[in-house]
Protein backbone atom coordinates (compact mmCIF):
# COMPACT_ATOMS: atom_id res chain seq x y z
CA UNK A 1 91.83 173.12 132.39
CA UNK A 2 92.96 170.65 134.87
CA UNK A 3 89.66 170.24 136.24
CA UNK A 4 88.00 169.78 132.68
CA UNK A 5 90.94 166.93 131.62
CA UNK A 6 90.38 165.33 135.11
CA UNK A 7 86.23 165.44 134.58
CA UNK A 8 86.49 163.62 131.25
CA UNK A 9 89.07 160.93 132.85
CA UNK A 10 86.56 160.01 135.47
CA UNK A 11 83.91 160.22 132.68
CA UNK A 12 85.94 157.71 130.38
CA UNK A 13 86.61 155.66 133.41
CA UNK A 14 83.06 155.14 133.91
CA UNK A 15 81.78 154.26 130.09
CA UNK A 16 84.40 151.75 129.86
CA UNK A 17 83.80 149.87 133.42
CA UNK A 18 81.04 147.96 131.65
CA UNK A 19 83.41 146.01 129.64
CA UNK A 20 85.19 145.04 132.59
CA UNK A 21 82.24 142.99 133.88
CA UNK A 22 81.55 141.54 130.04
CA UNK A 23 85.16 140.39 130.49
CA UNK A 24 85.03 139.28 133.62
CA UNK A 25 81.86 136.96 132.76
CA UNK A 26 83.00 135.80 129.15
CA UNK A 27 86.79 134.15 130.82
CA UNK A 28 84.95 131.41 133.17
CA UNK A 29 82.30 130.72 129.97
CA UNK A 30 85.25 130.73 127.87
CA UNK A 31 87.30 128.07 130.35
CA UNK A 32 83.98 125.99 130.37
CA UNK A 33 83.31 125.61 126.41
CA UNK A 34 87.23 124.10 126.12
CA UNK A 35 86.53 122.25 129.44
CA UNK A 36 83.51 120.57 127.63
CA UNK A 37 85.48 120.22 124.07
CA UNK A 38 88.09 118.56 126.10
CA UNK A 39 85.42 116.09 127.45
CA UNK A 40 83.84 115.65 123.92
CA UNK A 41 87.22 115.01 122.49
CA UNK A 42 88.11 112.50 124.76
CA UNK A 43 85.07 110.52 124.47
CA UNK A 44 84.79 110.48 120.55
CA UNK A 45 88.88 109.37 120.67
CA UNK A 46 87.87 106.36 123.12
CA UNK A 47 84.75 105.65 121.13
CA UNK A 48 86.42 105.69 118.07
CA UNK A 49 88.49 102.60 118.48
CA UNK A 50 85.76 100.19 119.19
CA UNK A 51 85.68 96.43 118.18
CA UNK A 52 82.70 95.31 115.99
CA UNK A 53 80.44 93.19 118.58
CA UNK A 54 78.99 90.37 117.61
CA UNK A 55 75.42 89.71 117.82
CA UNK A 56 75.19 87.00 120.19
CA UNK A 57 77.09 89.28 123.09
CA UNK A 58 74.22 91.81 122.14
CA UNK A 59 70.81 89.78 122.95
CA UNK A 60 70.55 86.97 125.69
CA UNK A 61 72.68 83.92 125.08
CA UNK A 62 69.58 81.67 123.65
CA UNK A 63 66.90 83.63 121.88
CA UNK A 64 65.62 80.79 119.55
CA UNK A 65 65.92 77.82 122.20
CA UNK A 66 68.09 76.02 120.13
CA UNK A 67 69.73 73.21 121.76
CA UNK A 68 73.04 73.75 123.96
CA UNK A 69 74.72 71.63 120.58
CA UNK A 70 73.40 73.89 117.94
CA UNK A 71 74.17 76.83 120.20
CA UNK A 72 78.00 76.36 120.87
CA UNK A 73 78.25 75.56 116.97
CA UNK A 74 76.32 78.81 116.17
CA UNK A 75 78.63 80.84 118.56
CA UNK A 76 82.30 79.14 117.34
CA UNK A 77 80.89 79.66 113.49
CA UNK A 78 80.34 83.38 114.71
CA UNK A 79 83.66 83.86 116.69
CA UNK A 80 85.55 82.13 113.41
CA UNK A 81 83.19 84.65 110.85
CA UNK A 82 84.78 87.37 113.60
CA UNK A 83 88.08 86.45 113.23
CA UNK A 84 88.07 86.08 109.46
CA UNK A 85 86.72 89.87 109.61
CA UNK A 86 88.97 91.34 111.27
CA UNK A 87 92.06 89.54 109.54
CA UNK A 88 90.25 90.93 106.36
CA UNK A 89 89.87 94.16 107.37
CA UNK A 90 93.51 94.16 108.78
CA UNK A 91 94.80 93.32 105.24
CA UNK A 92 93.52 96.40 103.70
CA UNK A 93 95.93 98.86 103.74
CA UNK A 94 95.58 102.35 104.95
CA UNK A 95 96.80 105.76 105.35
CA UNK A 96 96.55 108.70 108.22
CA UNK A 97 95.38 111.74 105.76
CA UNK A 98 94.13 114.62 108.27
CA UNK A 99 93.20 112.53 111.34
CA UNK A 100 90.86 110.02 109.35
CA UNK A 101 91.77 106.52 107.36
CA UNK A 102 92.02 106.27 103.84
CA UNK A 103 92.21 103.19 101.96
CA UNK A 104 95.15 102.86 99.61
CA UNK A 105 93.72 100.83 96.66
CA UNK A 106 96.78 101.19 94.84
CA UNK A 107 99.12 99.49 97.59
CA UNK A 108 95.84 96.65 97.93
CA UNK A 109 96.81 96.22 93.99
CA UNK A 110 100.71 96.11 94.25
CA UNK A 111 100.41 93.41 97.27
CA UNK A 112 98.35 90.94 95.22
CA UNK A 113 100.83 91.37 92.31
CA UNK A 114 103.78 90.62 94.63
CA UNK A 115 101.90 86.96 95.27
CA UNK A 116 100.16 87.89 98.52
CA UNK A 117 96.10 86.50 98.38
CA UNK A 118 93.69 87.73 99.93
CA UNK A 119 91.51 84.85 99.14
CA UNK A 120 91.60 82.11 101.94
């Protein structure tokens, strides 16, 4: 009897050693999939705040070989188009609902009734 429980210990022992070795691979695959979502996670968080770039800081300083006159007025009319952007885009009000940004029309509404423009 003892020799027939001890025979199917050593059996069990053996059928289940397989998933020892599964295990044993699927931790260190498991570490590097959150390793790599960590990464991703990170990089989509910095991306995410971004400023809008203008064009001019995206192609060479003088494309059209305007003169160095028209050129400084052409990049001061874009810096002040820039500004008045992101003042307007600061103005709209928003809300944190579930990690993304949702405008709030009805607080846009209440401001201009309390006086405020948004009309320069």
């Amino acid at each position: 009897m003892a020799l027939a429980i001890e025979s199917a210990i050593i059996k069990l022992q053996g059928d289940n050693m397989h998933w020892f070795i599964f295990f044993g691979l699927a931790i260190p695959i498991f570490f590097i999939l959150v390793y790599l979502f960590y990464k991703f996670t990170a990089y989509k968080l910095e991306n995410d705040n971004m400023e809008i770039e203008s064009l001019s800081e995206l192609v060479s300083d003088n494309p059209v070989g305007l003169s160095e006159s028209e050129l400084n007025k052409l990049k001061e009319k874009q810096k002040l188009a820039q500004k008045q952007l992101k003042e307007v885009i600061d103005k709209v009000p928003v809300e944190m609902v579930n990690g993304r940004f949702v405008a709030r029309p009805d607080k846009l509404i209440n401001e201009s009734r309390n006086g405020e423009s948004f009309d320069n």
